[in-house]
Protein backbone atom coordinates (compact mmCIF):
# COMPACT_ATOMS: atom_id res chain seq x y z
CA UNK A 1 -15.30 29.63 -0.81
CA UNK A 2 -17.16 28.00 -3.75
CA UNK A 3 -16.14 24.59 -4.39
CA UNK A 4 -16.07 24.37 -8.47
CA UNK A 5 -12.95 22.41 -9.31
CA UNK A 6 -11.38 19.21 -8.86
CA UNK A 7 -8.62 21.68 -6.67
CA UNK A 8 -10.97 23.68 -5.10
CA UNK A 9 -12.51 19.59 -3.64
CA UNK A 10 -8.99 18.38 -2.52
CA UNK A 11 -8.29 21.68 -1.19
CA UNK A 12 -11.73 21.62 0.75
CA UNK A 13 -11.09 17.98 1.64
CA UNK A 14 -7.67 19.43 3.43
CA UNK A 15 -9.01 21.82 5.15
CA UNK A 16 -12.07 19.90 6.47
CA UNK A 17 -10.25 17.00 7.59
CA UNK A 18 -11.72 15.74 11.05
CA UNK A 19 -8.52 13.41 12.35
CA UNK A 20 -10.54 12.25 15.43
CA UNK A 21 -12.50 10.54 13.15
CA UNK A 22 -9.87 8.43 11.49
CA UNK A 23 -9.00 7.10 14.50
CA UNK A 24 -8.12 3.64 12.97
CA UNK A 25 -8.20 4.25 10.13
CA UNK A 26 -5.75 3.00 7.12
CA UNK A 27 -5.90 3.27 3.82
CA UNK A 28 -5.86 4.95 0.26
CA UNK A 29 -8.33 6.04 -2.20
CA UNK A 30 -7.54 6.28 -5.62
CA UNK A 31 -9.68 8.05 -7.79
CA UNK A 32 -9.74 8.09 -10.91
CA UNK A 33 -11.86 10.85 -12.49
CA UNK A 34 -13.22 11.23 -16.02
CA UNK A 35 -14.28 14.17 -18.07
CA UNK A 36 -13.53 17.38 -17.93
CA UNK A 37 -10.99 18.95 -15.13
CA UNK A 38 -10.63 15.02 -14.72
CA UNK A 39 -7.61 12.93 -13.48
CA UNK A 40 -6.19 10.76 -11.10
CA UNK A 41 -5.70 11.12 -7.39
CA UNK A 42 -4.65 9.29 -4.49
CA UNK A 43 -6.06 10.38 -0.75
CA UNK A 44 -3.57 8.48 1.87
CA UNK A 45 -5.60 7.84 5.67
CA UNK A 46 -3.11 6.26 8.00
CA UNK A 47 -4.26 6.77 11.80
CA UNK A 48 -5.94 10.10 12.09
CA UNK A 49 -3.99 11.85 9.44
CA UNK A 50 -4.58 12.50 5.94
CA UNK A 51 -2.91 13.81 2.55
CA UNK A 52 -4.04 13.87 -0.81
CA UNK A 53 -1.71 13.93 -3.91
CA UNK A 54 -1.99 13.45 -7.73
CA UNK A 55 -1.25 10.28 -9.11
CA UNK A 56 -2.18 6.75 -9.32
CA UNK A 57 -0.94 3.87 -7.28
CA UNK A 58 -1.01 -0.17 -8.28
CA UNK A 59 -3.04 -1.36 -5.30
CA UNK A 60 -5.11 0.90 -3.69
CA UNK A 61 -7.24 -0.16 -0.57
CA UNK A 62 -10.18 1.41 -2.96
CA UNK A 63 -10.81 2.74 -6.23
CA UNK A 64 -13.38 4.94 -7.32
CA UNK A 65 -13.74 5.70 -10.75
CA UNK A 66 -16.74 8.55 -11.61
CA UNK A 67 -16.81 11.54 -14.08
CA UNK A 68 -15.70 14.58 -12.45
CA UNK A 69 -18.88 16.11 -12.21
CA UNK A 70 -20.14 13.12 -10.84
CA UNK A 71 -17.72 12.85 -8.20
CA UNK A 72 -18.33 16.24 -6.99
CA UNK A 73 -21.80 16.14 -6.99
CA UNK A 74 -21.48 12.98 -4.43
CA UNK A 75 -19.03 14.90 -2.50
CA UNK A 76 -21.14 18.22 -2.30
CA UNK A 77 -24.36 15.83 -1.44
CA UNK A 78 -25.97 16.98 -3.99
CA UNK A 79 -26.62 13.67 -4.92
CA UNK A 80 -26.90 9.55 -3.68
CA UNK A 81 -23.73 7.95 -4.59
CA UNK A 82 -26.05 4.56 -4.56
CA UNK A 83 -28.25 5.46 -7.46
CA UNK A 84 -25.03 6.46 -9.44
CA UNK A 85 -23.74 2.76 -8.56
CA UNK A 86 -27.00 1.82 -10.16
CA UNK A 87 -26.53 3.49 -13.07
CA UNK A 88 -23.23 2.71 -13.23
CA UNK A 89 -21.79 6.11 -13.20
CA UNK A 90 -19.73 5.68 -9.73
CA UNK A 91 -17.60 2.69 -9.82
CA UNK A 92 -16.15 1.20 -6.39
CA UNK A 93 -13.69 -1.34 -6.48
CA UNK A 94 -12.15 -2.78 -3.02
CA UNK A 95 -13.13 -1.78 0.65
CA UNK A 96 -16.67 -1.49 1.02
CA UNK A 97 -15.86 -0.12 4.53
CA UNK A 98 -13.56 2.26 3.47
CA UNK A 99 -15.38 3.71 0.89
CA UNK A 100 -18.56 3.90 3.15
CA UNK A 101 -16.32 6.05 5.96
CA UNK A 102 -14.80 8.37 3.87
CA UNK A 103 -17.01 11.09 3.70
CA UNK A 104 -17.64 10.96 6.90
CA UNK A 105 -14.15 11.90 7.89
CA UNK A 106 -14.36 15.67 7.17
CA UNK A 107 -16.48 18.52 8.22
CA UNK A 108 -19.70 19.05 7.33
CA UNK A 109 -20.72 14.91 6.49
């Protein structure tokens, strides 16, 4: 199933969910995505379990801010979320470790 959309990435990120590897594991990532098909999102880890809904919450254990595009390049791997940092295009605010982990948590990372 192509992954094109903002949906089609949350839906992906549902289905590829690894929960061994959240063992530990606490925490939220809000994202907030610019652009087109843009908008905010909040991914919930607590202890090998995960849900993702739409919305924005005031203190989130990281925030990401990217275009859409952006975002879902990073996700796909189509491209280093470091040199987007550089350029300032991918914005992390908050856990470093986190942020660093998360991909890592589903299939296919």
């Amino acid at each position: 199933m192509p992954i094109e959309t903002i949906s089609d990435l949350l839906a992906a990120y549902d289905r590829n969910f690894v929960p061994e590897r959240a063992e530990g594991i606490e925490g939220t990532v809000q994202l907030n995505l610019t652009g087109e098909d843009g908008g905010n999102y909040v991914l919930h880890f607590a202890d090998k379990t995960y849900r993702s809904e739409e919305g924005e919450i005031e203190d989130p254990t990281v925030r990401v801010t990217a275009d859409t595009k952006d975002w879902m390049d990073v996700s796909l791997g189509n491209v280093n979320p470091m040199m987007l940092m550089m350029k300032g295009k991918l914005k992390v605010k908050g856990s470093v470790a986190l942020a660093t982990k998360f991909q890592s948590l589903f299939k296919g990372k």
